[in-house]
Protein backbone atom coordinates (compact mmCIF):
# COMPACT_ATOMS: atom_id res chain seq x y z
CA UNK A 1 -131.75 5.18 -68.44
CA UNK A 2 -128.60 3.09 -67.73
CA UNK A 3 -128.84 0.44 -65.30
CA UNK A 4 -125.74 1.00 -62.15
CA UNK A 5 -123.16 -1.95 -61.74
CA UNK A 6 -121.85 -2.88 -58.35
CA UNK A 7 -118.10 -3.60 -58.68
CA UNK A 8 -118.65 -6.32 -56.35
CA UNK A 9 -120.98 -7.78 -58.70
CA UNK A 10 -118.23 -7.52 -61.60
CA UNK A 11 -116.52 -11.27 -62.54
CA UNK A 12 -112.88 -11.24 -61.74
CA UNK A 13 -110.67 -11.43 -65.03
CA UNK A 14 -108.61 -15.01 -65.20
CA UNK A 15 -106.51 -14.97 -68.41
CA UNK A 16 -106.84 -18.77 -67.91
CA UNK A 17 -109.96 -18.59 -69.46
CA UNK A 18 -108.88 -17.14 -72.43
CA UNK A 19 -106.45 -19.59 -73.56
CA UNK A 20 -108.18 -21.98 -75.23
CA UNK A 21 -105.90 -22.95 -77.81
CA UNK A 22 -102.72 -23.26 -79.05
CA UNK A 23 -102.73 -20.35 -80.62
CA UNK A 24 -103.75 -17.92 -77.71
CA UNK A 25 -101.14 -19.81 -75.36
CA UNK A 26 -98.51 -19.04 -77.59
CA UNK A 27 -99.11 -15.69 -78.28
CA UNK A 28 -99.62 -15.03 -74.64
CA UNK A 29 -96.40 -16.20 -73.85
CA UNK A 30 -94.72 -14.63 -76.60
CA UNK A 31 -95.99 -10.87 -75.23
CA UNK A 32 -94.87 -11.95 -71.90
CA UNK A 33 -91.13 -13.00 -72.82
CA UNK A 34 -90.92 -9.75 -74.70
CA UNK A 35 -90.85 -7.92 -70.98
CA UNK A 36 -87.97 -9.42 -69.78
CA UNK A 37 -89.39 -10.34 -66.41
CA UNK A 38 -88.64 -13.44 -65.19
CA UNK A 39 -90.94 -13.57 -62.54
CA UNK A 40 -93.76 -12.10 -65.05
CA UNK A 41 -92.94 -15.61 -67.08
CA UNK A 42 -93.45 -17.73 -64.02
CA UNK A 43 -96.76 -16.07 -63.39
CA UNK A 44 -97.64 -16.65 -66.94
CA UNK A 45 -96.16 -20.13 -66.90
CA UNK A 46 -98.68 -20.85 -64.18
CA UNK A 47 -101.59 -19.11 -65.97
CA UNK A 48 -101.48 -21.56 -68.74
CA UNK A 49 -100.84 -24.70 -66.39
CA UNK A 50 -104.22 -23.67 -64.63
CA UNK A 51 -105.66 -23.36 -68.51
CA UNK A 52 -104.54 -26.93 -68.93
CA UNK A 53 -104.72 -28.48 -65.59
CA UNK A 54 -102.13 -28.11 -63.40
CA UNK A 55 -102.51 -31.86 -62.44
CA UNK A 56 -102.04 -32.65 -65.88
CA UNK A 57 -99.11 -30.76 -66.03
CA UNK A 58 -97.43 -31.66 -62.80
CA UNK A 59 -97.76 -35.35 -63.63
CA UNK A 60 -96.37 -34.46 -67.76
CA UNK A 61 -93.28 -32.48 -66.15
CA UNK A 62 -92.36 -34.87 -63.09
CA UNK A 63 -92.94 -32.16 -60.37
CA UNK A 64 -95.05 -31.96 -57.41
CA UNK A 65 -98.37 -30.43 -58.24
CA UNK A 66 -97.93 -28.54 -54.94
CA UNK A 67 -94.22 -27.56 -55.71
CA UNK A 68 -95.33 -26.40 -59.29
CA UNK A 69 -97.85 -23.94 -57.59
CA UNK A 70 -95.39 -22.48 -55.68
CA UNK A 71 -92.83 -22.42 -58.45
CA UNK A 72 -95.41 -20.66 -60.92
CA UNK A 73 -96.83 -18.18 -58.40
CA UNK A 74 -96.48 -14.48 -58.81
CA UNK A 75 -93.19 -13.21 -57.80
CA UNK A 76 -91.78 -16.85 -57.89
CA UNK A 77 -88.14 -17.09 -59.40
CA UNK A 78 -88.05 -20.70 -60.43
CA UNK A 79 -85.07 -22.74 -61.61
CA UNK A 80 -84.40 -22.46 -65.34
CA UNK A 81 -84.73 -26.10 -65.34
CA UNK A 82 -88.20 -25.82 -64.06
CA UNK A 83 -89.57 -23.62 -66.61
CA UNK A 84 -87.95 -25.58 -69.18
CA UNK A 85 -89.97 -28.63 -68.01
CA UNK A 86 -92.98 -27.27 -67.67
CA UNK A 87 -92.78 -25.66 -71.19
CA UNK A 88 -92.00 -29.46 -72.66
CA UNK A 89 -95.07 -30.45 -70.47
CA UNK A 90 -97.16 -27.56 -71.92
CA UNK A 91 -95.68 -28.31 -75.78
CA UNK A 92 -94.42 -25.14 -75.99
CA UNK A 93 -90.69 -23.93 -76.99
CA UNK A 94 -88.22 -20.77 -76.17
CA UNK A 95 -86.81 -19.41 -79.48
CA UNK A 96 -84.16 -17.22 -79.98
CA UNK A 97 -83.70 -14.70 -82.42
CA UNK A 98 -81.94 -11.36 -82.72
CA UNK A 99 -82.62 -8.48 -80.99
């Protein structure tokens, strides 16, 4: 007999917790530039700051801890100068290469 789950009693899925290294960070952020979406990179941009610490990366990136929560949020449209930041602070690069 199969034991009945309650939805309710399901965790809720945080891709934070699943980038624990270098590795899975970059690869994460690799699938999501592939989409295009800019807002879809903010939200991922804050996903890893949360892995981090988004204290930690406020403070490595000079913004506001408060102002990088809003900037990262989903549906957020930061500055390009923003994301570049926090990228530096997270030790992570854009790359180009041909489509």
């Amino acid at each position: 007999m199969t034991k009945k789950v309650k939805i309710s009693d399901l965790k809720v899925f945080d891709m934070a917790e699943m980038l624990d290294s270098e590795q899975a960070i970059a690869e994460y952020l690799t699938v999501v530039l592939e989409e295009n979406d800019s807002s879809a990179l903010a939200e991922a941009l804050g996903t890893v700051a949360r892995a981090r610490g988004m204290t930690q990366v406020a403070e490595a990136s000079g913004i506001a801890r408060e102002a990088l929560y809003k900037a990262l949020r989903p549906g957020a449209q930061p500055r390009f100068d923003t994301i570049q930041r926090v990228m530096a602070a997270l030790g992570v690069k854009l790359r180009a290469s041909a489509a």
